[in-house]
Protein backbone atom coordinates (compact mmCIF):
# COMPACT_ATOMS: atom_id res chain seq x y z
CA UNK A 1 38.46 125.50 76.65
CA UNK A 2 37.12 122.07 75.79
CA UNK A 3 37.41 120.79 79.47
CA UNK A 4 35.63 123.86 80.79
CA UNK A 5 33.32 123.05 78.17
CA UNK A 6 32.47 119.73 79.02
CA UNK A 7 32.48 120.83 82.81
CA UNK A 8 30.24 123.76 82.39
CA UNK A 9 27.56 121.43 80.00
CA UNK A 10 27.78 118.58 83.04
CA UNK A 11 27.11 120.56 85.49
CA UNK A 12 24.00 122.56 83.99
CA UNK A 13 22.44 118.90 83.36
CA UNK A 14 23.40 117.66 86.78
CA UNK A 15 25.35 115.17 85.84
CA UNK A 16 27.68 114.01 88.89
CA UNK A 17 29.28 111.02 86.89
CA UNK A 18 30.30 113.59 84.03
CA UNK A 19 31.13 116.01 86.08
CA UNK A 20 33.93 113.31 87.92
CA UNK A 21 35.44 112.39 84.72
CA UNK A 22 36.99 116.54 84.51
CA UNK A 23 38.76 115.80 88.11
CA UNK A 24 41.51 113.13 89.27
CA UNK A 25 42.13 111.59 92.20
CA UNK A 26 44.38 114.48 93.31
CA UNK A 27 41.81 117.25 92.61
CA UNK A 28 40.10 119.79 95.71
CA UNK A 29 37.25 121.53 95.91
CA UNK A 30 37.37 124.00 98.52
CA UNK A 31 33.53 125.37 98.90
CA UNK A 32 32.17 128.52 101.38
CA UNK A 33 28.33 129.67 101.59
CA UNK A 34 27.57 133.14 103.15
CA UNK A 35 24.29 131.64 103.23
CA UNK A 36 24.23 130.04 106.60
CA UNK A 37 25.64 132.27 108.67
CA UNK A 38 25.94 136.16 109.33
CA UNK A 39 29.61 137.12 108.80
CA UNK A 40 31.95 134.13 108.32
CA UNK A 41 31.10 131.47 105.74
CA UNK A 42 30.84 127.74 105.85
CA UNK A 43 33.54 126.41 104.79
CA UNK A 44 33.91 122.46 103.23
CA UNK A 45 36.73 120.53 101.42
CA UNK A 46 36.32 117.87 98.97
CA UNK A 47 39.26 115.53 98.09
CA UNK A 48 39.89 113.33 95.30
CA UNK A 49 37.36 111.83 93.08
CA UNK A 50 35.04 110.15 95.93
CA UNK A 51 34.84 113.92 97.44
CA UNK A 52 34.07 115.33 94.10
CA UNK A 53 30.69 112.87 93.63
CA UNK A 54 29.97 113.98 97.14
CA UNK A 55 30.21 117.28 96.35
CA UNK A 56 28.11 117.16 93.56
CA UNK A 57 25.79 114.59 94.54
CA UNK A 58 24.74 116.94 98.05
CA UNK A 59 24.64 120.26 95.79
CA UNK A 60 22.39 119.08 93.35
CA UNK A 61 19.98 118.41 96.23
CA UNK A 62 19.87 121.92 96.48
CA UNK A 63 19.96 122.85 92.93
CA UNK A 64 17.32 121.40 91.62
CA UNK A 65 16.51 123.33 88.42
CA UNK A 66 19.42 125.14 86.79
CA UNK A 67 17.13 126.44 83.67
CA UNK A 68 17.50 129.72 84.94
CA UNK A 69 21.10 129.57 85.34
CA UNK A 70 23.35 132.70 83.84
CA UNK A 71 26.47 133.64 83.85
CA UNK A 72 27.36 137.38 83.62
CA UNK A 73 31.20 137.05 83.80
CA UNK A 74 33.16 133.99 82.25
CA UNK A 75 36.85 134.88 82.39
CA UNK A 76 39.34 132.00 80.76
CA UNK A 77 43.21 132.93 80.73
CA UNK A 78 45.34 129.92 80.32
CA UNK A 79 44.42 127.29 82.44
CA UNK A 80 42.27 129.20 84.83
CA UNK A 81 38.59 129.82 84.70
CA UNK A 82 37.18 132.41 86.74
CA UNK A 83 33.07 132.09 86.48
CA UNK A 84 30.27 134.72 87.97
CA UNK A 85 26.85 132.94 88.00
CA UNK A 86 23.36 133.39 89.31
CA UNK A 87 20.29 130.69 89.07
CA UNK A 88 17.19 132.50 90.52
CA UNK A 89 15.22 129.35 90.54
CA UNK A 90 17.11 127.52 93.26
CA UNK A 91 17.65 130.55 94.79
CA UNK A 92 21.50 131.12 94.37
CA UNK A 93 21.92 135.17 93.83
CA UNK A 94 25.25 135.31 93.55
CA UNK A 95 28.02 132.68 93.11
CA UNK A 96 31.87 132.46 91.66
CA UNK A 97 34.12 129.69 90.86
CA UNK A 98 37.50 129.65 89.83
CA UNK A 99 38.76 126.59 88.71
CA UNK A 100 42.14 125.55 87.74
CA UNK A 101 42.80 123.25 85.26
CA UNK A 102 46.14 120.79 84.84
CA UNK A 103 48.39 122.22 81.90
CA UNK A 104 49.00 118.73 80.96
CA UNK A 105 45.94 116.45 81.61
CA UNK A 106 43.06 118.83 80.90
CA UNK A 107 41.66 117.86 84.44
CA UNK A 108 40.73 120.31 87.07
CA UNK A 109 43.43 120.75 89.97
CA UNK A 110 41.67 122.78 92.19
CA UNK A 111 38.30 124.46 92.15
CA UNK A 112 37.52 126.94 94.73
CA UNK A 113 33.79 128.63 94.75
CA UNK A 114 32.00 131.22 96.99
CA UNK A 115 28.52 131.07 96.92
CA UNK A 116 25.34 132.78 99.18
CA UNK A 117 22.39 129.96 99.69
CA UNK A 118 20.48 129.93 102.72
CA UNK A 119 20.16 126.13 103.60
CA UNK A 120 22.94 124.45 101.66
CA UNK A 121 24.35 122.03 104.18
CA UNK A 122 27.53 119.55 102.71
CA UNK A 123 28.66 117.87 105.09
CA UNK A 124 30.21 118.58 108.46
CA UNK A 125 32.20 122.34 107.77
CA UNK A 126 35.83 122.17 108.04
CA UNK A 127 36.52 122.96 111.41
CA UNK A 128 34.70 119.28 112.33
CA UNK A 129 36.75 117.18 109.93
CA UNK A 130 40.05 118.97 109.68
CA UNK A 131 41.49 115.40 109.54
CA UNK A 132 40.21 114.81 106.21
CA UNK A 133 41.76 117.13 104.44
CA UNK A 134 44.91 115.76 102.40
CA UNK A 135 46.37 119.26 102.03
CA UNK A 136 45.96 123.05 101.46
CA UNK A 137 48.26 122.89 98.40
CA UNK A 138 48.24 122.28 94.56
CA UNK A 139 49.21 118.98 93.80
């Protein structure tokens, strides 16, 4: 509970170098956005603590202002957090993360979100830098 916590307060200020300190150099962030395309999503990967302050650091240039962010479905069993959130300001309608957190370190492991914003571009999708990616599975 405290690392979702700390996560959840980091990323409502924006704050990419807070926001590394809940990952480890092991950690993925798998990302799609229905908001680019009809149909199939975007798809990204982030790896390891230099992907996670890209992540962050591109997202944020698309949420700008997260005052009106809510969150009408937190789930937390064990080390999992599932998260439903909205924040009509930037434009995000609808967006879910589940994020799952290291029994042992507190850190996140893997973080997987689905999210609908017309416009957010991270990086080249998957399918252009498939030899980036360290691995589809947990560490």
């Amino acid at each position: 509970k405290n690392s979702w916590d700390h996560h959840l307060a980091s990323f409502t200020k924006r704050e990419v170098d807070k926001l590394g300190l809940g990952y480890t150099d092991q950690s993925q962030i798998l990302m799609y956005n229905f908001g680019l395309t009809a149909g199939a999503p975007s798809e990204h990967h982030f790896n390891g603590l230099e992907g996670v302050n890209a992540c962050y650091s591109q997202f944020f240039h698309y949420l700008t202002d997260t005052a009106s962010l809510v969150a009408p479905v937190t789930r937390i069993e064990d080390n999992v957090v599932f998260f439903v959130w909205q924040c009509p300001s930037c434009k995000v309608t609808f967006a879910t993360d589940t994020v799952i957190f290291s029994p042992q370190t507190g850190k996140i492991v893997r973080h997987t979100f689905v999210i609908d914003l017309p416009g957010l571009r991270l990086g080249p999708p998957m399918a252009e830098r498939s030899d980036q990616v360290k691995s589809n599975t947990l560490p």
